[in-house]
PDB file of N, CA and C in Angstrom:
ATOM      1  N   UNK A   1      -3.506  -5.614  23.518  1.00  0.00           N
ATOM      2  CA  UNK A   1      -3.193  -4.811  22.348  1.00  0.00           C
ATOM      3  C   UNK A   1      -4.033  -5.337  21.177  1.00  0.00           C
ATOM      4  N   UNK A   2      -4.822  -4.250  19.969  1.00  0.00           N
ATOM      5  CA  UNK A   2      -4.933  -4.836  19.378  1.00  0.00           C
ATOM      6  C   UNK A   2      -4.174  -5.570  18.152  1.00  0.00           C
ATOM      7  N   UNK A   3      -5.267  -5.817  17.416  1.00  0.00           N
ATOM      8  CA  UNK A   3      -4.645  -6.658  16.521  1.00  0.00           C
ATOM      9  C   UNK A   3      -4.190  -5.644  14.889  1.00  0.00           C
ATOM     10  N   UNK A   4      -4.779  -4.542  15.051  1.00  0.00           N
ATOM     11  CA  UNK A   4      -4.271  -3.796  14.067  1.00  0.00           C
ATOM     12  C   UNK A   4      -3.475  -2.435  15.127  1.00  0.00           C
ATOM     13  N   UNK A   5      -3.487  -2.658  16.063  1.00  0.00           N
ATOM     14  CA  UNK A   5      -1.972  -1.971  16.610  1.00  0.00           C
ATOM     15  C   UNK A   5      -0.579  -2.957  16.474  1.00  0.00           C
ATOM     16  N   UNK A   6      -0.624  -3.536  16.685  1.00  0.00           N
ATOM     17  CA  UNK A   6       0.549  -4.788  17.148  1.00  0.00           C
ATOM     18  C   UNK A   6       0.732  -5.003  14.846  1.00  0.00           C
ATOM     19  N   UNK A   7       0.218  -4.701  14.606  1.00  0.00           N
ATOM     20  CA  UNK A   7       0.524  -5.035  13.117  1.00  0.00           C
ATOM     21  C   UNK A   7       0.985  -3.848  12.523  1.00  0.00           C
ATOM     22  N   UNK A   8       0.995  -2.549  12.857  1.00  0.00           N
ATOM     23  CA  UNK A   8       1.505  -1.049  12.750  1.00  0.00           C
ATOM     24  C   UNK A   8       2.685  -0.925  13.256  1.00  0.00           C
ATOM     25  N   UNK A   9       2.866  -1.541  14.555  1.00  0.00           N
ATOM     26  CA  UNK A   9       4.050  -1.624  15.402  1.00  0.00           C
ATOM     27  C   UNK A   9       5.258  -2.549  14.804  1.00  0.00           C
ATOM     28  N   UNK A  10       4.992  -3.548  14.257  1.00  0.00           N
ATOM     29  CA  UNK A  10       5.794  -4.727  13.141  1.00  0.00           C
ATOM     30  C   UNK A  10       6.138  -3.996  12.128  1.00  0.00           C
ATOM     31  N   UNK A  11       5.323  -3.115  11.553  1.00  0.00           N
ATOM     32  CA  UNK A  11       5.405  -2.914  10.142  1.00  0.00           C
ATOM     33  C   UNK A  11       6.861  -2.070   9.552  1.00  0.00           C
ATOM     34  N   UNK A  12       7.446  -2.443   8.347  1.00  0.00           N
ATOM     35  CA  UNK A  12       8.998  -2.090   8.401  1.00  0.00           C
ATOM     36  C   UNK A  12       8.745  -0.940   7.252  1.00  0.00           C
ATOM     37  N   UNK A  13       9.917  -0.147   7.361  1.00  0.00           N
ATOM     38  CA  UNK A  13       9.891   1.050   6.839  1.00  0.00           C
ATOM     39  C   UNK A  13      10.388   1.001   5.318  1.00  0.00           C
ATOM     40  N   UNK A  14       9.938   2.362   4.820  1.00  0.00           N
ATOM     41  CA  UNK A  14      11.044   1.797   3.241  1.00  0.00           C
ATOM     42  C   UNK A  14      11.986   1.707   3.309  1.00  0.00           C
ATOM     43  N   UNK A  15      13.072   2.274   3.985  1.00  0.00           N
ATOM     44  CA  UNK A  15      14.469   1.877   4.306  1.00  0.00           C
ATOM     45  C   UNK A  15      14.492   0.664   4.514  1.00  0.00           C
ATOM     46  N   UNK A  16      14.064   0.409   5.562  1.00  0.00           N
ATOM     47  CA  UNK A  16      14.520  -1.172   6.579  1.00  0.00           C
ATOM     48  C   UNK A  16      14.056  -2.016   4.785  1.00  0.00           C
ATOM     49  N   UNK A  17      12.742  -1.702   4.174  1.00  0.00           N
ATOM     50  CA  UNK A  17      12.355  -2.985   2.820  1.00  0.00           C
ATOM     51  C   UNK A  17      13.687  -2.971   1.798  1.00  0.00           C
ATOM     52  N   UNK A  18      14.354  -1.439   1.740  1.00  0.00           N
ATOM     53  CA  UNK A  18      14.866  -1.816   0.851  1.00  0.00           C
ATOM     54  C   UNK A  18      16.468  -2.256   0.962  1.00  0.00           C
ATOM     55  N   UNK A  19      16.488  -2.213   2.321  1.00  0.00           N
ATOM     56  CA  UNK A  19      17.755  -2.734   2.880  1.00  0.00           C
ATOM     57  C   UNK A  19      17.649  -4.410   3.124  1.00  0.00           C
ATOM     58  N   UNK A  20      16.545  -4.755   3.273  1.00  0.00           N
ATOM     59  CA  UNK A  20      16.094  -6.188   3.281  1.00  0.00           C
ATOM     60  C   UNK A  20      16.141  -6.663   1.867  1.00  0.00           C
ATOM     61  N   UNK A  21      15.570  -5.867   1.269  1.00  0.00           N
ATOM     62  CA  UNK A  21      15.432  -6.789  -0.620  1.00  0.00           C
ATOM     63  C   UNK A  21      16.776  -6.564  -1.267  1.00  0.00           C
ATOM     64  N   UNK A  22      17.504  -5.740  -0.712  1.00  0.00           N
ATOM     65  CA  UNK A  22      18.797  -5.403  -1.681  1.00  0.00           C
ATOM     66  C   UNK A  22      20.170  -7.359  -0.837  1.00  0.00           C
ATOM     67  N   UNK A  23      19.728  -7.134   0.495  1.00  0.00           N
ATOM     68  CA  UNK A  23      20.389  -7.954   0.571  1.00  0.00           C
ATOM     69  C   UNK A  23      20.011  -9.552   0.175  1.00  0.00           C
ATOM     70  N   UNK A  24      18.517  -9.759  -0.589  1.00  0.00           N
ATOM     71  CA  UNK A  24      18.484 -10.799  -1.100  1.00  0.00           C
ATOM     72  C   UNK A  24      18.849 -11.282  -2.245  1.00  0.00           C
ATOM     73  N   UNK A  25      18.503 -12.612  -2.584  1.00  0.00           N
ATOM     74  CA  UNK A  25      19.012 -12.823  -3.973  1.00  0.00           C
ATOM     75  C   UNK A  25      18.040 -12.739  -5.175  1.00  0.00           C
ATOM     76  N   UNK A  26      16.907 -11.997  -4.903  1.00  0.00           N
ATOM     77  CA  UNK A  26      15.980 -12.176  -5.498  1.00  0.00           C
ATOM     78  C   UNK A  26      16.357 -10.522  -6.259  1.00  0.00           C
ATOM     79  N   UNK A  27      15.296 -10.062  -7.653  1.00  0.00           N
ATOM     80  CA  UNK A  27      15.797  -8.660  -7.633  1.00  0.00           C
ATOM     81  C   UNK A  27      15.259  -8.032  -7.212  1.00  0.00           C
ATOM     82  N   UNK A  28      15.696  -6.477  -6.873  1.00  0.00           N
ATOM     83  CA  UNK A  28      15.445  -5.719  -5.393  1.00  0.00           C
ATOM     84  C   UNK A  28      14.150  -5.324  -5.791  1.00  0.00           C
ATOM     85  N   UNK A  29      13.527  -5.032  -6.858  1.00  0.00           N
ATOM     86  CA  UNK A  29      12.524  -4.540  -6.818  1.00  0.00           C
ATOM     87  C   UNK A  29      11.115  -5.713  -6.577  1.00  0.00           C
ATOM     88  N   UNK A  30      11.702  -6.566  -7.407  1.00  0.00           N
ATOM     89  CA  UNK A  30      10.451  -7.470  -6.893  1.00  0.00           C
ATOM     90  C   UNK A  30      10.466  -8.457  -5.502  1.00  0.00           C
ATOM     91  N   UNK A  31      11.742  -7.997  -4.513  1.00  0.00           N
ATOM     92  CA  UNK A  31      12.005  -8.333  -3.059  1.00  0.00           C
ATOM     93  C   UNK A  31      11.279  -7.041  -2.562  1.00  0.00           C
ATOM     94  N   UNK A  32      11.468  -5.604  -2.778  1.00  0.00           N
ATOM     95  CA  UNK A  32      10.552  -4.720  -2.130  1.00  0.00           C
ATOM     96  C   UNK A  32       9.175  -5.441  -2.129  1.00  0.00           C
ATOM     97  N   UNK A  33       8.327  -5.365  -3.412  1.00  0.00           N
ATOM     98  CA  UNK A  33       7.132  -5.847  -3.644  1.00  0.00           C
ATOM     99  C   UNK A  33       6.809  -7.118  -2.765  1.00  0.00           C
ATOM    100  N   UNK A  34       7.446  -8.088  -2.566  1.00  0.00           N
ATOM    101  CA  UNK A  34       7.370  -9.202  -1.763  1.00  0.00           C
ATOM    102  C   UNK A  34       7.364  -8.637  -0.003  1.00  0.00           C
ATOM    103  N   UNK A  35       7.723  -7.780  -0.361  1.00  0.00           N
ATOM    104  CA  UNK A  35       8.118  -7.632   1.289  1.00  0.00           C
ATOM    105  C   UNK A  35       6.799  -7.221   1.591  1.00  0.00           C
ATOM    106  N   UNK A  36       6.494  -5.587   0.901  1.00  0.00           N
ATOM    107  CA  UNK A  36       4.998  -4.780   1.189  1.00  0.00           C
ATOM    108  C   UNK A  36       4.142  -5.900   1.175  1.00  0.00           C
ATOM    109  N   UNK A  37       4.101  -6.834   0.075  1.00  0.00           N
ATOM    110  CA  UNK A  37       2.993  -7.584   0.468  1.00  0.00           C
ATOM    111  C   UNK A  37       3.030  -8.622   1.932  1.00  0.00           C
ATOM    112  N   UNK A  38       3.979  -8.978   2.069  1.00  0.00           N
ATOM    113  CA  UNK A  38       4.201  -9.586   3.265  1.00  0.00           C
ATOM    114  C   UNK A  38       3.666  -9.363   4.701  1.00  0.00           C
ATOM    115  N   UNK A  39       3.419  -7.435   4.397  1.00  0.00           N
ATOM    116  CA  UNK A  39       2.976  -6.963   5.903  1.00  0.00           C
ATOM    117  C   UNK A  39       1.930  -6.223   5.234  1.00  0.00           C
ATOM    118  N   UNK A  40       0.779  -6.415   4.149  1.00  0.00           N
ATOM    119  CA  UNK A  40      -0.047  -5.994   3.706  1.00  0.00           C
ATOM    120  C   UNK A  40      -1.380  -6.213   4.702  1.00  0.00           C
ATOM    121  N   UNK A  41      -2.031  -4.850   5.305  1.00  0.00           N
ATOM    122  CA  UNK A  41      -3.052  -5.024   6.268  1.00  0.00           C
ATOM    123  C   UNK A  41      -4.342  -4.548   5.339  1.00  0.00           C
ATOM    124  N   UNK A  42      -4.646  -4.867   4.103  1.00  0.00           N
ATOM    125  CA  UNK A  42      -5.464  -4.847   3.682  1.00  0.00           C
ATOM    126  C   UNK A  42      -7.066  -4.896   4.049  1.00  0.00           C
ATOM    127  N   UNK A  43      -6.821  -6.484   4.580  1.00  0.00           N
ATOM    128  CA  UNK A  43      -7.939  -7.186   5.620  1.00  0.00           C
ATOM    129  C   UNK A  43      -8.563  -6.477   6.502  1.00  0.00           C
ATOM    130  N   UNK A  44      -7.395  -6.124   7.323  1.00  0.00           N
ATOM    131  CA  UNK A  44      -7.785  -5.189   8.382  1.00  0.00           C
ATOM    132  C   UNK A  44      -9.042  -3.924   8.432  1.00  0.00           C
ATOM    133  N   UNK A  45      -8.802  -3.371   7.348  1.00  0.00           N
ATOM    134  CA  UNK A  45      -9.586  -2.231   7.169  1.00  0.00           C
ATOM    135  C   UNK A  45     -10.361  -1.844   6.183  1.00  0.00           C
ATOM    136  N   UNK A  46     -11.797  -1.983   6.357  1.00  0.00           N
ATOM    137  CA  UNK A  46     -12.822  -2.223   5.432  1.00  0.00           C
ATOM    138  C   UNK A  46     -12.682  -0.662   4.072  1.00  0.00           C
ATOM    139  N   UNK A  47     -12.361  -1.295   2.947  1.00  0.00           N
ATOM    140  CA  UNK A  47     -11.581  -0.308   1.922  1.00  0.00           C
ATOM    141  C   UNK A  47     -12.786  -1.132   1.081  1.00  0.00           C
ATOM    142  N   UNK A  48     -13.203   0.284   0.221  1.00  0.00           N
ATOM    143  CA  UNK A  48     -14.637   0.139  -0.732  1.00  0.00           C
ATOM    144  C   UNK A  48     -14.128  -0.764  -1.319  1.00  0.00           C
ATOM    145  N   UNK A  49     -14.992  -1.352  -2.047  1.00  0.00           N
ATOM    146  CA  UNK A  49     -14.836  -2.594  -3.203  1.00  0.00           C
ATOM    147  C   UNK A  49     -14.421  -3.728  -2.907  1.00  0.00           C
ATOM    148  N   UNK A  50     -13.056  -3.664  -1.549  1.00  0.00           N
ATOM    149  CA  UNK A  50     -12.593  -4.916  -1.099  1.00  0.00           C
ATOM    150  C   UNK A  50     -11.353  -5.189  -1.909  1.00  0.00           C
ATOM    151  N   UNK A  51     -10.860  -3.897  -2.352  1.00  0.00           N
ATOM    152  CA  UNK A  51      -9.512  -4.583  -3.104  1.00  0.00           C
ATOM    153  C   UNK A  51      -8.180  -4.457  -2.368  1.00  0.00           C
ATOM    154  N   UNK A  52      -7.235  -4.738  -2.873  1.00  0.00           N
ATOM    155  CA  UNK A  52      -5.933  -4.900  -2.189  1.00  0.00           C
ATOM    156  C   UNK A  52      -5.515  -3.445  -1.990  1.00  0.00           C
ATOM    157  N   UNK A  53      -4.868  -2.775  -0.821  1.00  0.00           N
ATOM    158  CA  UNK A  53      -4.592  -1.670  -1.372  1.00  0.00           C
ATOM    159  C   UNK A  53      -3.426  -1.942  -1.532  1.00  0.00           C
ATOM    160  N   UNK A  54      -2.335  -2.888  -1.260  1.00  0.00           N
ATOM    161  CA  UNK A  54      -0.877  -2.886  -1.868  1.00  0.00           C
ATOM    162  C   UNK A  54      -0.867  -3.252  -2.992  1.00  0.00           C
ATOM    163  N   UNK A  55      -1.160  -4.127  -3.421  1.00  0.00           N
ATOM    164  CA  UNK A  55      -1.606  -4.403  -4.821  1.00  0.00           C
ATOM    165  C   UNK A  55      -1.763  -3.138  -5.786  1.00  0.00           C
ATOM    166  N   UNK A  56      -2.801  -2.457  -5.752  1.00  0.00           N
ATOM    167  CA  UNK A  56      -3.362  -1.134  -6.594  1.00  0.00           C
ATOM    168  C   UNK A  56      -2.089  -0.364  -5.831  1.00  0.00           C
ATOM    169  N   UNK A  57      -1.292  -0.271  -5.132  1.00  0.00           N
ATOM    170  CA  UNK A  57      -0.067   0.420  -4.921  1.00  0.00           C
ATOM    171  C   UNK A  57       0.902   0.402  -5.652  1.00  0.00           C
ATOM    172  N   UNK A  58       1.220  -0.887  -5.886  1.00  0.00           N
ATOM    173  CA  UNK A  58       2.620  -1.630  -6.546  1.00  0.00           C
ATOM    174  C   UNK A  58       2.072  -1.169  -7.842  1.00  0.00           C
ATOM    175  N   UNK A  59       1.135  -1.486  -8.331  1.00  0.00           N
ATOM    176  CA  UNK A  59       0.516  -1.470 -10.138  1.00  0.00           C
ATOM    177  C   UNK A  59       0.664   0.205 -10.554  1.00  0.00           C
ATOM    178  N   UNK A  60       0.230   0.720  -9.605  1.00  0.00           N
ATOM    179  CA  UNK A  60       0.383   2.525  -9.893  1.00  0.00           C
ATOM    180  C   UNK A  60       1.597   3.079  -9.982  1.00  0.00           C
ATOM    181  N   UNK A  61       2.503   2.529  -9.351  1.00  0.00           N
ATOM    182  CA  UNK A  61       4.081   2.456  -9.170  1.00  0.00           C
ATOM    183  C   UNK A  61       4.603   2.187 -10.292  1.00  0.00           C
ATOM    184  N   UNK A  62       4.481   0.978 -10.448  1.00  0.00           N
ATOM    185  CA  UNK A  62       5.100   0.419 -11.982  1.00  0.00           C
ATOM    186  C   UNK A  62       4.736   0.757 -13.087  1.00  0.00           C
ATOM    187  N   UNK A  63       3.113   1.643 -13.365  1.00  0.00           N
ATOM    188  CA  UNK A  63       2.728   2.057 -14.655  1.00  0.00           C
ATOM    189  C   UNK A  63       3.237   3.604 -14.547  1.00  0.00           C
ATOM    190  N   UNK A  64       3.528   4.656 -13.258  1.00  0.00           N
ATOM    191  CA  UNK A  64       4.394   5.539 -13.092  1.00  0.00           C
ATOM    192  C   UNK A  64       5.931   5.268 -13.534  1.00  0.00           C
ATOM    193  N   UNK A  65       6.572   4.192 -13.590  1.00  0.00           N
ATOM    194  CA  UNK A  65       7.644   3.975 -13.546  1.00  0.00           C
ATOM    195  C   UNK A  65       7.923   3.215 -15.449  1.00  0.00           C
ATOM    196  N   UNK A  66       6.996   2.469 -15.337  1.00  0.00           N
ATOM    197  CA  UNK A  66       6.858   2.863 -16.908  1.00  0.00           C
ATOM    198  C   UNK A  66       6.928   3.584 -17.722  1.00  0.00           C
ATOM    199  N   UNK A  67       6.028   4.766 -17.173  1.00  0.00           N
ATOM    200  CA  UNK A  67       6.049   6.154 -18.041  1.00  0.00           C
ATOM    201  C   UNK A  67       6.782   7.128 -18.143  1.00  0.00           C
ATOM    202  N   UNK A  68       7.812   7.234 -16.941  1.00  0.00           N
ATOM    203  CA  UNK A  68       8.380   8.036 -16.710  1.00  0.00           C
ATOM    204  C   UNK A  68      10.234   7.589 -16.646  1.00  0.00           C
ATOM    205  N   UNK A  69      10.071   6.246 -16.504  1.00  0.00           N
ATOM    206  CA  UNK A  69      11.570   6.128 -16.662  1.00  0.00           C
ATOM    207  C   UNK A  69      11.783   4.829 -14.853  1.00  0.00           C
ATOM    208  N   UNK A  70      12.702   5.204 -15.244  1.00  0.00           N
ATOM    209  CA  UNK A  70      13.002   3.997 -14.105  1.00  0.00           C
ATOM    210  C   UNK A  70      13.601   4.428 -12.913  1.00  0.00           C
ATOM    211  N   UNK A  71      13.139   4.195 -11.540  1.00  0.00           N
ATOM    212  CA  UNK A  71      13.492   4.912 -10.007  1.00  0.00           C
ATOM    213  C   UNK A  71      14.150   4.033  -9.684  1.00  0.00           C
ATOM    214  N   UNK A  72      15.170   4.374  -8.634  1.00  0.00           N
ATOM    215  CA  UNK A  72      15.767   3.468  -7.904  1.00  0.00           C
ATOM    216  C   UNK A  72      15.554   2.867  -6.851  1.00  0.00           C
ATOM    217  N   UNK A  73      15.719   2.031  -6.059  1.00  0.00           N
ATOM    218  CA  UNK A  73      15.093   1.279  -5.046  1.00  0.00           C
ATOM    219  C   UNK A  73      14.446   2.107  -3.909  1.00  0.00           C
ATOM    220  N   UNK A  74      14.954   2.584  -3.498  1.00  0.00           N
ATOM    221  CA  UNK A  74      14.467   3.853  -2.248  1.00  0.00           C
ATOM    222  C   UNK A  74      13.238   4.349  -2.754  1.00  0.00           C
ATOM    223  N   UNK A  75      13.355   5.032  -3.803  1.00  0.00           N
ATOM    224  CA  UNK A  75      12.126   5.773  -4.481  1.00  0.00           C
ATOM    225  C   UNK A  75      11.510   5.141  -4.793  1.00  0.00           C
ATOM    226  N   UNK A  76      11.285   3.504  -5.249  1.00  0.00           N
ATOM    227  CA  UNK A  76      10.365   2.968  -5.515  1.00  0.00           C
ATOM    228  C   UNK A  76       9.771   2.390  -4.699  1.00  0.00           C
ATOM    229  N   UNK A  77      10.404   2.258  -3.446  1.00  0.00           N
ATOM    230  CA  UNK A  77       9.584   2.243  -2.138  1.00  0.00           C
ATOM    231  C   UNK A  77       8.915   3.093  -1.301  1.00  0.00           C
ATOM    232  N   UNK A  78       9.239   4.537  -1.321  1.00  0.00           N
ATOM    233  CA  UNK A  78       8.731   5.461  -1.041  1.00  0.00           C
ATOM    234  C   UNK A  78       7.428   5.923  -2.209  1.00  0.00           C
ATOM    235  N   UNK A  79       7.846   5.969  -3.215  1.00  0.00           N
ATOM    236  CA  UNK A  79       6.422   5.544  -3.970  1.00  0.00           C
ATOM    237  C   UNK A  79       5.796   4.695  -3.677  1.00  0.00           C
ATOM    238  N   UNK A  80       5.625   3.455  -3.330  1.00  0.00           N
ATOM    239  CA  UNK A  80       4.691   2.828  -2.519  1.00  0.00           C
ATOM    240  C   UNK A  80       3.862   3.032  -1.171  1.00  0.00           C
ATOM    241  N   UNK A  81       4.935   3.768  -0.520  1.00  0.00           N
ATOM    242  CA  UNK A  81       4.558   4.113   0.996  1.00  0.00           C
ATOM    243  C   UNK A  81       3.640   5.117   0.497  1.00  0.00           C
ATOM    244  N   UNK A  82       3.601   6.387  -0.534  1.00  0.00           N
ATOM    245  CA  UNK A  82       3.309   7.263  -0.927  1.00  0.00           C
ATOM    246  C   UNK A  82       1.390   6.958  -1.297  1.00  0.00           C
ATOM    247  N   UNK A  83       1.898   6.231  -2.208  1.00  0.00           N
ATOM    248  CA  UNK A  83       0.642   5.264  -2.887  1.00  0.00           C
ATOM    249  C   UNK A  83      -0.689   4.723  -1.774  1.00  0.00           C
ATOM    250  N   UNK A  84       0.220   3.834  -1.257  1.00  0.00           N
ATOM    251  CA  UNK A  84      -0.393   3.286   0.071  1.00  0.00           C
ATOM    252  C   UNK A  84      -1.088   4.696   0.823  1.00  0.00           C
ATOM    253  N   UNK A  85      -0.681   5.340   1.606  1.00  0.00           N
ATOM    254  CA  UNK A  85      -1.183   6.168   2.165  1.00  0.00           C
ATOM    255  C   UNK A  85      -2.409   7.379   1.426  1.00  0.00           C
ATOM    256  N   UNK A  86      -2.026   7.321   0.103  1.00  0.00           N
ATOM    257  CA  UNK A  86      -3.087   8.126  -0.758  1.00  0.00           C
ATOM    258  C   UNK A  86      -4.286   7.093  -0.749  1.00  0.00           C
ATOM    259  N   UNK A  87      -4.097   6.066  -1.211  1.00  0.00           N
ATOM    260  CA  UNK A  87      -5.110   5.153  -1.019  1.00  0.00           C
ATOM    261  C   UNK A  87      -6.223   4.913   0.516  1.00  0.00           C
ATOM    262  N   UNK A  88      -5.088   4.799   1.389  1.00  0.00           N
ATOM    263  CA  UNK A  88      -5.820   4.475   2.542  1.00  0.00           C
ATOM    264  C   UNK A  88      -6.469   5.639   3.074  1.00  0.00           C
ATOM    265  N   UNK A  89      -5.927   7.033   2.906  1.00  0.00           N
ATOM    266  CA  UNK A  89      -6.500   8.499   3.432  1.00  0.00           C
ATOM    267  C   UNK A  89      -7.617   8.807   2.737  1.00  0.00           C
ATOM    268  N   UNK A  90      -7.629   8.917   1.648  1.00  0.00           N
ATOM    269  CA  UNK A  90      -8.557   8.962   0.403  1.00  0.00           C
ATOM    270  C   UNK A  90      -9.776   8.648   1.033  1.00  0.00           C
ATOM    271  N   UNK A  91     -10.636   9.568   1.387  1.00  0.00           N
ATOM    272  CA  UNK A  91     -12.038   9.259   1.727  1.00  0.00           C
ATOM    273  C   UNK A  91     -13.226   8.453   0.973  1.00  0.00           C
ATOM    274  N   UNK A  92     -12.645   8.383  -0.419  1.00  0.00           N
ATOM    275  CA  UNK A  92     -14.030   7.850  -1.279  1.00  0.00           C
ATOM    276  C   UNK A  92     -13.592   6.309  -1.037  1.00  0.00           C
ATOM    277  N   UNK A  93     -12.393   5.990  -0.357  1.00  0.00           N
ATOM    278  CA  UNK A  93     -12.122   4.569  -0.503  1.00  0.00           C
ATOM    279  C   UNK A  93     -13.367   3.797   0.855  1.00  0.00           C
ATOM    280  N   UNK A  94     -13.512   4.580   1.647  1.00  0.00           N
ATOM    281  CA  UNK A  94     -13.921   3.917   3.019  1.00  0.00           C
ATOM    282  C   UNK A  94     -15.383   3.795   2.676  1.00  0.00           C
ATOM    283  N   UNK A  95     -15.793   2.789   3.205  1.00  0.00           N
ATOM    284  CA  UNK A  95     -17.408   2.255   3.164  1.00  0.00           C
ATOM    285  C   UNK A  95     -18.602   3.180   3.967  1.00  0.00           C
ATOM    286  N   UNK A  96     -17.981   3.527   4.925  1.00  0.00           N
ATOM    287  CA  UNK A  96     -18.933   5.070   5.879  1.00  0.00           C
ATOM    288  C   UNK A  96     -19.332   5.634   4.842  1.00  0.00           C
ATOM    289  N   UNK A  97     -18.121   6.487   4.207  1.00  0.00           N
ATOM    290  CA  UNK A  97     -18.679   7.458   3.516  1.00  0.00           C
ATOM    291  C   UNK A  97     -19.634   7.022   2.219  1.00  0.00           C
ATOM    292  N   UNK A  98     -19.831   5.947   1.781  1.00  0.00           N
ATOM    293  CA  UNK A  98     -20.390   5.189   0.296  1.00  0.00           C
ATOM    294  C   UNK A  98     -22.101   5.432   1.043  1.00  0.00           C
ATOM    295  N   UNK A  99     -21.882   4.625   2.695  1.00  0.00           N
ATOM    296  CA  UNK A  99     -23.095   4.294   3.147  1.00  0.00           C
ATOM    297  C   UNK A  99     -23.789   5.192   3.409  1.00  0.00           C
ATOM    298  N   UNK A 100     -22.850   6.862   4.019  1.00  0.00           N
ATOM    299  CA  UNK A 100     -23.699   8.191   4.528  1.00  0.00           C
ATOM    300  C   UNK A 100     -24.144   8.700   2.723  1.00  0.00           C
ATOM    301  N   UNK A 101     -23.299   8.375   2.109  1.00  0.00           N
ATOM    302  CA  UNK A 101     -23.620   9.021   0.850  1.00  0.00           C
ATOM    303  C   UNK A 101     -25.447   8.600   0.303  1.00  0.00           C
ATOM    304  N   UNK A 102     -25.271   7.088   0.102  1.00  0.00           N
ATOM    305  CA  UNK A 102     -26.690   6.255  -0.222  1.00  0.00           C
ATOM    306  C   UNK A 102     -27.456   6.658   0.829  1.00  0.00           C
ATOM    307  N   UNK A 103     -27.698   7.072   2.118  1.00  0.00           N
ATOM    308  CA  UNK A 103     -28.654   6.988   2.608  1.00  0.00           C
ATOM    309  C   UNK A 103     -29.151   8.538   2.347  1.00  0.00           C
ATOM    310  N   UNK A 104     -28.351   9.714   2.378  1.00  0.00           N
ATOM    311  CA  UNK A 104     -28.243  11.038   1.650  1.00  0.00           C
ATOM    312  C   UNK A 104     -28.849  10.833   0.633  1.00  0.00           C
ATOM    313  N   UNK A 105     -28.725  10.114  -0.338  1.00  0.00           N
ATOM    314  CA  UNK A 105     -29.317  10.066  -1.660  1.00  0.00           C
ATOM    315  C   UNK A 105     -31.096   9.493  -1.116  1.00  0.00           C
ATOM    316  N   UNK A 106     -31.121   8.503  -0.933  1.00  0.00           N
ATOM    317  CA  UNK A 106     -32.473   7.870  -0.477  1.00  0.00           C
ATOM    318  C   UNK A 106     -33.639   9.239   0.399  1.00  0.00           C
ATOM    319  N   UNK A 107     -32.931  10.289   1.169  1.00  0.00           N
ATOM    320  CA  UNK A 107     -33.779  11.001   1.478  1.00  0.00           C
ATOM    321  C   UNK A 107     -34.788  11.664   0.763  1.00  0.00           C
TER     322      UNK A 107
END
């Protein structure tokens, strides 16, 4: 198996995070955040620039949640999952497309 299957297969849901951070003693929102980062496969998958994508997840979350008022645990994990997945689908993030782009340009 690989090594970014077997890390998909681990990976816990927003429920299961926020049923995990609510039962800690830490507060739930920054136990969600601890958690996502915990199973953050960043590494794994070559994302332009090289930045975190949980990271730029959590930050988009909280300046949404800033602006708009304050979500409750569920939703602020599902905004993450949300986040996360816009990020990772998002075609301008992946390095293919940067590289088909430059060599397009160079013709």
């Amino acid at each position: 198996m690989k090594q970014n299957e077997k890390a998909l297969r681990n990976r816990l849901t927003a429920e299961e995070i926020v049923q995990q951070a609510e039962a800690g003693n830490r507060s739930v929102k920054a136990s969600i955040n601890k958690l996502y980062r915990e199973q953050d496969e960043s590494h794994l998958w070559p994302i332009s620039g090289g930045f975190n994508a949980t990271e730029r997840a959590i930050r988009r979350v909280r300046e949404v949640e800033r602006v708009n008022g304050g979500m409750s645990p569920l939703e602020y994990a599902y905004a993450i999952e949300g986040e996360l997945s816009e990020i990772v689908n998002n075609d301008k993030n992946w390095y293919s497309n940067k590289i088909e782009f430059h060599e397009m340009k160079n013709l």
